[in-house]
PDB file of N, CA and C in Angstrom:
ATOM      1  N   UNK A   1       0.838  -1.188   0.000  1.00  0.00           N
ATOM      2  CA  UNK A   1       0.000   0.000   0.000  1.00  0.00           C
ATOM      3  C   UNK A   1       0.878   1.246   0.000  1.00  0.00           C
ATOM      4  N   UNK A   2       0.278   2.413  -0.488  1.00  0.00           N
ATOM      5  CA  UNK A   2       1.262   3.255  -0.597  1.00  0.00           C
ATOM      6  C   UNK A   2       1.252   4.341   0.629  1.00  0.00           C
ATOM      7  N   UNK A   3       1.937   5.334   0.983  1.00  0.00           N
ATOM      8  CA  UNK A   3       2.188   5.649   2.295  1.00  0.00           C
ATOM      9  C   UNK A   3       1.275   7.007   2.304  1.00  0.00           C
ATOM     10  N   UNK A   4       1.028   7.487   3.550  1.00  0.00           N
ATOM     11  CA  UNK A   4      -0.562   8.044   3.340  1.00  0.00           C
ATOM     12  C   UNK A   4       0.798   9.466   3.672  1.00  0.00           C
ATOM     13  N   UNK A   5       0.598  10.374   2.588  1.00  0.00           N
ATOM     14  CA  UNK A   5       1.625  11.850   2.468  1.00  0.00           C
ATOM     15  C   UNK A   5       1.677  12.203   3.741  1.00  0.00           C
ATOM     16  N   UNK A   6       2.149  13.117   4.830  1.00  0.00           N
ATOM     17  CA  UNK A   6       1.186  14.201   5.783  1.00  0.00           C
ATOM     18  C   UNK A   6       1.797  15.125   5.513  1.00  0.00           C
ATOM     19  N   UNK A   7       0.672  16.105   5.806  1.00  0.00           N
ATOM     20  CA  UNK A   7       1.075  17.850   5.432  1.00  0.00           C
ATOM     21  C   UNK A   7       2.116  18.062   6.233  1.00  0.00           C
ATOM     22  N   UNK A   8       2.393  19.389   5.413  1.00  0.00           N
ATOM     23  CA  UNK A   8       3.710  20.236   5.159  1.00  0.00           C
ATOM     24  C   UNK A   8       3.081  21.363   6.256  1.00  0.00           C
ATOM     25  N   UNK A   9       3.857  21.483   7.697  1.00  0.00           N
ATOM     26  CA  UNK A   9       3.235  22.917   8.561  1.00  0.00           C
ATOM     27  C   UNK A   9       4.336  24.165   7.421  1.00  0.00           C
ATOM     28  N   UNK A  10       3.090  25.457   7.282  1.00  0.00           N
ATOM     29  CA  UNK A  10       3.499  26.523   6.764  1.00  0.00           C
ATOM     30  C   UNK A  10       5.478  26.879   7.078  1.00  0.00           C
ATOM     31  N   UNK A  11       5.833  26.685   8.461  1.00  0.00           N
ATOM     32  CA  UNK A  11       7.013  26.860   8.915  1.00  0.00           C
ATOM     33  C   UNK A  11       8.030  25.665   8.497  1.00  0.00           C
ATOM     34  N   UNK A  12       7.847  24.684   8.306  1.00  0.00           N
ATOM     35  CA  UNK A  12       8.562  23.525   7.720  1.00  0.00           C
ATOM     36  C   UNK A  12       8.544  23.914   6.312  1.00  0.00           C
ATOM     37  N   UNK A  13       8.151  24.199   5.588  1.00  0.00           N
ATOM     38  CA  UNK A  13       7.761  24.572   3.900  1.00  0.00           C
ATOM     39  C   UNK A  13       8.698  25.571   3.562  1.00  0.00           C
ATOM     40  N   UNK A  14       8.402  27.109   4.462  1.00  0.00           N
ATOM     41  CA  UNK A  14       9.286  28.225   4.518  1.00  0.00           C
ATOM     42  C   UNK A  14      10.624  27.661   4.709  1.00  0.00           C
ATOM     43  N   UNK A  15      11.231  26.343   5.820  1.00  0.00           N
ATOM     44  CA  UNK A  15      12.481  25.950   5.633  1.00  0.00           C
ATOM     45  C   UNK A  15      13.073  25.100   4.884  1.00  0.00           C
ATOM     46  N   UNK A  16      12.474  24.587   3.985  1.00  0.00           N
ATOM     47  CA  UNK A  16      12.427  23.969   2.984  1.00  0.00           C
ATOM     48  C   UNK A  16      13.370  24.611   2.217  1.00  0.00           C
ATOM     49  N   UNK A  17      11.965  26.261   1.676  1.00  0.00           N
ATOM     50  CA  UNK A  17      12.282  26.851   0.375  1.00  0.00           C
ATOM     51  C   UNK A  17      13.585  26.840   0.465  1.00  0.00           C
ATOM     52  N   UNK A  18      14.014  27.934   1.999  1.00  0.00           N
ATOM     53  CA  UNK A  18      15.190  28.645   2.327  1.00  0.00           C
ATOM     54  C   UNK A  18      16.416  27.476   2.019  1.00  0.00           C
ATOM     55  N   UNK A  19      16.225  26.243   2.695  1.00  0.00           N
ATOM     56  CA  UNK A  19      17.224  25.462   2.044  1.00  0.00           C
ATOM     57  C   UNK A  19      17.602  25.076   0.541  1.00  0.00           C
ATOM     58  N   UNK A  20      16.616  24.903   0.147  1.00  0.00           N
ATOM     59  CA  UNK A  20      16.843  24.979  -1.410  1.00  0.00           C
ATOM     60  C   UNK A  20      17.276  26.285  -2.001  1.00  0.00           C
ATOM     61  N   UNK A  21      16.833  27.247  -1.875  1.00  0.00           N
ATOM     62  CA  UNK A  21      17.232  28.663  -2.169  1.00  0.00           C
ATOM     63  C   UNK A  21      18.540  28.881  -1.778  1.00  0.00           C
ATOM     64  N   UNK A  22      19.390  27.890  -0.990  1.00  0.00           N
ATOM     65  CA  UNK A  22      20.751  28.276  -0.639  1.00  0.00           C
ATOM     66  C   UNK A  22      21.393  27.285  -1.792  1.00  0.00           C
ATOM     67  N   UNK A  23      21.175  26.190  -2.399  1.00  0.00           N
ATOM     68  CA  UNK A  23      21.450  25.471  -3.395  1.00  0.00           C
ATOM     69  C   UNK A  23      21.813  26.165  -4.892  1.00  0.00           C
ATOM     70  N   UNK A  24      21.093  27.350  -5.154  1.00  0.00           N
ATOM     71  CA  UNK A  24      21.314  27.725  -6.102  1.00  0.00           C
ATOM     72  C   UNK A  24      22.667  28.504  -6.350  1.00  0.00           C
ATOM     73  N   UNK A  25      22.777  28.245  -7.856  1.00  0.00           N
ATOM     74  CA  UNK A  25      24.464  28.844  -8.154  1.00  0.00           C
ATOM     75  C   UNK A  25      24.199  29.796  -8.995  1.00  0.00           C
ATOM     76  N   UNK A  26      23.957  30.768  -8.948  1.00  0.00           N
ATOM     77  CA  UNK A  26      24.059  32.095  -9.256  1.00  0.00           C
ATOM     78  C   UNK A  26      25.098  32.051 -10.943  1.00  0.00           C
ATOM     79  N   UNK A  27      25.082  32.441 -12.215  1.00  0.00           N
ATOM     80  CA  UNK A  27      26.055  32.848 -12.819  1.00  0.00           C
ATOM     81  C   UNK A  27      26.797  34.060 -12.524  1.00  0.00           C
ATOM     82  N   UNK A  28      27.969  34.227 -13.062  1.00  0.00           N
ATOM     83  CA  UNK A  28      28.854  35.275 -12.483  1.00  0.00           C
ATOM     84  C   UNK A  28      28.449  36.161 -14.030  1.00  0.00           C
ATOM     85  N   UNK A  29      28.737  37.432 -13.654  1.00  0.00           N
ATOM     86  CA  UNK A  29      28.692  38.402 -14.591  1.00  0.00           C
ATOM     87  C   UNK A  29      29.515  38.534 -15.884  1.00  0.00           C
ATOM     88  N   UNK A  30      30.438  37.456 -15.745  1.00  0.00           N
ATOM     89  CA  UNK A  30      31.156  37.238 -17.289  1.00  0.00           C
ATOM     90  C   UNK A  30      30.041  36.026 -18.120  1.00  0.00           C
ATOM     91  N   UNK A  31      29.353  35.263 -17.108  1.00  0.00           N
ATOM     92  CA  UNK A  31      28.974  34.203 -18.044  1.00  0.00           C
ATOM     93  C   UNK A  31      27.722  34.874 -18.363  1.00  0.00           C
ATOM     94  N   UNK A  32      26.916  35.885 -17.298  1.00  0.00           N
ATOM     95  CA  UNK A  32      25.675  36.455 -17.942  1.00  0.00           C
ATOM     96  C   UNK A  32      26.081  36.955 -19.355  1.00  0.00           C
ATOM     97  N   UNK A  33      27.216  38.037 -19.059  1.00  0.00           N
ATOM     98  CA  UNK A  33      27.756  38.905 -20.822  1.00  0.00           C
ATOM     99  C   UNK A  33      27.530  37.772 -21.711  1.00  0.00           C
ATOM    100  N   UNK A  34      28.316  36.762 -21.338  1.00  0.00           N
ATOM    101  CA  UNK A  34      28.649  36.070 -22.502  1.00  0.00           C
ATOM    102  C   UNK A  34      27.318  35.281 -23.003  1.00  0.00           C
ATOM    103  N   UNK A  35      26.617  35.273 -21.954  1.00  0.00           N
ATOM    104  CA  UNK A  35      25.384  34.048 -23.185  1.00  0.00           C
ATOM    105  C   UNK A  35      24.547  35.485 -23.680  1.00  0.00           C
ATOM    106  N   UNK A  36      24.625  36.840 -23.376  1.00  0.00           N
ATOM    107  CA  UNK A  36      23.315  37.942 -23.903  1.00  0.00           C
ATOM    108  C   UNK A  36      24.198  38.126 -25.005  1.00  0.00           C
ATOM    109  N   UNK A  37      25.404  38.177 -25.148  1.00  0.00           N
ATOM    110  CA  UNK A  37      26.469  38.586 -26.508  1.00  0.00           C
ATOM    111  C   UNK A  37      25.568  37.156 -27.571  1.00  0.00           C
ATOM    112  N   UNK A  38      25.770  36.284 -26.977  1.00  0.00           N
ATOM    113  CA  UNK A  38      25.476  34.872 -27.703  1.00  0.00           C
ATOM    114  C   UNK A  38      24.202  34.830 -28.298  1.00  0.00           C
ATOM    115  N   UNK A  39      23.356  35.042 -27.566  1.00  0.00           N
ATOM    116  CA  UNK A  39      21.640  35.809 -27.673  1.00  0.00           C
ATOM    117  C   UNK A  39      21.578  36.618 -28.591  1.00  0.00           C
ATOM    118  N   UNK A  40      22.333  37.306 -28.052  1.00  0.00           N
ATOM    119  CA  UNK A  40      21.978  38.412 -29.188  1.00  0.00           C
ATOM    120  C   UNK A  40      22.329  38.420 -30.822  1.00  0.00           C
ATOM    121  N   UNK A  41      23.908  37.431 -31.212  1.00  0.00           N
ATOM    122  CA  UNK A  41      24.008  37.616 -32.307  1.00  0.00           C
ATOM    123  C   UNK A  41      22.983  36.282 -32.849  1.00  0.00           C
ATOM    124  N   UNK A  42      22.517  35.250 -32.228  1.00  0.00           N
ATOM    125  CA  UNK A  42      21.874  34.008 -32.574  1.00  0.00           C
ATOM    126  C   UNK A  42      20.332  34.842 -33.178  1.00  0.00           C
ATOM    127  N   UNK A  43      20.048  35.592 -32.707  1.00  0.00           N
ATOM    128  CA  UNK A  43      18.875  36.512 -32.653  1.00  0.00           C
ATOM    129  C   UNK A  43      19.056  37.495 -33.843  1.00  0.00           C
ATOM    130  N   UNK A  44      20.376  37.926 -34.437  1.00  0.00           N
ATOM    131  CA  UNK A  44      20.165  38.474 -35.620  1.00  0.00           C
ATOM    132  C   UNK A  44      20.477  37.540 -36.878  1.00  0.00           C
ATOM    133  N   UNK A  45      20.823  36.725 -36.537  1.00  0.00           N
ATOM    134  CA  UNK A  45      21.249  35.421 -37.564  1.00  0.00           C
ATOM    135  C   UNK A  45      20.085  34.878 -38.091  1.00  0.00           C
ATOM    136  N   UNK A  46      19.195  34.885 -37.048  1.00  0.00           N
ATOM    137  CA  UNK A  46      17.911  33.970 -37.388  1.00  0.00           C
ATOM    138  C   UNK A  46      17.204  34.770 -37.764  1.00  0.00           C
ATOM    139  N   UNK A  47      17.125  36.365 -37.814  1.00  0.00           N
ATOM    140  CA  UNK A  47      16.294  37.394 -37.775  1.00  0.00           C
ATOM    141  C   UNK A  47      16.690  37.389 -39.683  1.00  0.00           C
ATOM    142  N   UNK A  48      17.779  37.664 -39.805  1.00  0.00           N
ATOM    143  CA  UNK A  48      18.315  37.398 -40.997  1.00  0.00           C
ATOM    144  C   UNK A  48      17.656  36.535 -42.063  1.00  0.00           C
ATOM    145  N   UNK A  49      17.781  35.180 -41.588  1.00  0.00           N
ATOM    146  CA  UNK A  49      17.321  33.989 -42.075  1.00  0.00           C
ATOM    147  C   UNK A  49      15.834  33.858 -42.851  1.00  0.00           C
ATOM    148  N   UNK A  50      15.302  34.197 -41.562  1.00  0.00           N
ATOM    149  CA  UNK A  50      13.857  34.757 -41.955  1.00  0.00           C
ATOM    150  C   UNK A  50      13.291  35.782 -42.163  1.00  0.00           C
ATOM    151  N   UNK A  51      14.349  36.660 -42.360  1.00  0.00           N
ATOM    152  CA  UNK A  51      13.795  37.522 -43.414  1.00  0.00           C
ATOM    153  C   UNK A  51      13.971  37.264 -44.684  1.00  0.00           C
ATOM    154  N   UNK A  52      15.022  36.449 -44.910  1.00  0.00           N
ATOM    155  CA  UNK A  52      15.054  35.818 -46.804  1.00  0.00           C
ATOM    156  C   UNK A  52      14.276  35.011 -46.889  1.00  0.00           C
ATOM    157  N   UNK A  53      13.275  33.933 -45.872  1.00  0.00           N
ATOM    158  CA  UNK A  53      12.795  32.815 -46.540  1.00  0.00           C
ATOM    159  C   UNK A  53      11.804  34.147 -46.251  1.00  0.00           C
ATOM    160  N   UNK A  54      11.394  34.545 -45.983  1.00  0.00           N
ATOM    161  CA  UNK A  54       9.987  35.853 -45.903  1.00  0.00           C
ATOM    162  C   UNK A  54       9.870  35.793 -47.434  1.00  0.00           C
ATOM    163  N   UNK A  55      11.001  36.552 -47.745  1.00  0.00           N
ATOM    164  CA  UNK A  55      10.862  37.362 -49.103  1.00  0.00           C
ATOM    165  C   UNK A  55      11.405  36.549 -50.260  1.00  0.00           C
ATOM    166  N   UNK A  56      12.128  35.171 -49.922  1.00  0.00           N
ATOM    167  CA  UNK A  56      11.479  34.277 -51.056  1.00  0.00           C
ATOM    168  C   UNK A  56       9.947  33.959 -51.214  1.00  0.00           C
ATOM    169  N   UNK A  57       9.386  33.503 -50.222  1.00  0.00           N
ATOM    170  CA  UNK A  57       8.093  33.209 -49.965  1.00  0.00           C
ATOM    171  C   UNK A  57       7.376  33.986 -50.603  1.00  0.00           C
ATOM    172  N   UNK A  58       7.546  35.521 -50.479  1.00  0.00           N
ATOM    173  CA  UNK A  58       6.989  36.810 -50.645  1.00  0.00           C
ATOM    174  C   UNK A  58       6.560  36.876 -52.408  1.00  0.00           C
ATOM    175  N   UNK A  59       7.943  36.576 -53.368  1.00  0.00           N
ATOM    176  CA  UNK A  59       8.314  36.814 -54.601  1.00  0.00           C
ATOM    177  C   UNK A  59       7.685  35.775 -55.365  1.00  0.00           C
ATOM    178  N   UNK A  60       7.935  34.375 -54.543  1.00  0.00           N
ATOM    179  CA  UNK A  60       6.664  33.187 -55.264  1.00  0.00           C
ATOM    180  C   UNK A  60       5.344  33.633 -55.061  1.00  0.00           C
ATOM    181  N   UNK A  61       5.145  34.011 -54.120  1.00  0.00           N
ATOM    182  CA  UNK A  61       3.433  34.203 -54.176  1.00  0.00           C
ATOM    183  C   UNK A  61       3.085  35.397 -54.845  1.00  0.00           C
ATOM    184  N   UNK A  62       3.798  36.510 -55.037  1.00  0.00           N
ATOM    185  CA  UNK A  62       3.602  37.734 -56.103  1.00  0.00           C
ATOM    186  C   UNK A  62       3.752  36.693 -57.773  1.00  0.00           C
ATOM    187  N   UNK A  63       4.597  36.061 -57.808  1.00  0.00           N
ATOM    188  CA  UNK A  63       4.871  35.281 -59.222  1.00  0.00           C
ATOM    189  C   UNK A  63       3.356  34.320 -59.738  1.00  0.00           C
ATOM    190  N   UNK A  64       3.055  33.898 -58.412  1.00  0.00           N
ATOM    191  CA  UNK A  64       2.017  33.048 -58.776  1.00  0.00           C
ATOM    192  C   UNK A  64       0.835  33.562 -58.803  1.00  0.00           C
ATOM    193  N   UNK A  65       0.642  34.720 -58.547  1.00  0.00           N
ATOM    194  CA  UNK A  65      -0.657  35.845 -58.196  1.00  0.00           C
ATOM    195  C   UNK A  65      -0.951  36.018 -60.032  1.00  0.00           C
ATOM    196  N   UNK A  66       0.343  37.072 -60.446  1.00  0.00           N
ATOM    197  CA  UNK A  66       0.630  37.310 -61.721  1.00  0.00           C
ATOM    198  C   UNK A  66       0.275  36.291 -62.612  1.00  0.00           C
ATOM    199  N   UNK A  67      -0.093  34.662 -62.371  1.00  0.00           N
ATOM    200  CA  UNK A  67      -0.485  34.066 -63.266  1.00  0.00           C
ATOM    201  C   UNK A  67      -1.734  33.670 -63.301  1.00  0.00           C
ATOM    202  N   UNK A  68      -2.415  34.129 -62.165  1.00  0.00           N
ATOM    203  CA  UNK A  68      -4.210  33.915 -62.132  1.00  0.00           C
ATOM    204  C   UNK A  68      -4.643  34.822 -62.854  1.00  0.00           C
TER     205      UNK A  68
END
């Protein structure tokens, strides 16, 4: 049989969080730079990208308009 849960008192929960909340590892301010640098050029690359399949897309469907 499986084991019957028992609640969590509000003050056991709060020490919970706090312990887990000490677990976390923070990035340091070179690795933040470095992944928004990373972000950011991945973000004009793709911005790029799709803007040519846009305006291929764009030029077939003007081409195929022109033949109805």
């Amino acid at each position: 049989m499986a084991e019957k849960s028992r609640k969590t008192s509000p003050a056991e929960f709060i020490g919970q969080v706090r312990a887990e909340g000490r677990k976390i590892v923070w990035p340091t301010r070179e690795e933040t730079v470095k992944t928004a640098i990373f972000v950011f050029i991945m973000m004009l690359i793709l911005s790029v990208f799709f803007l040519g399949i846009d305006s291929i897309f764009s030029a077939i469907v003007g081409w195929l308009l022109t033949l109805a």
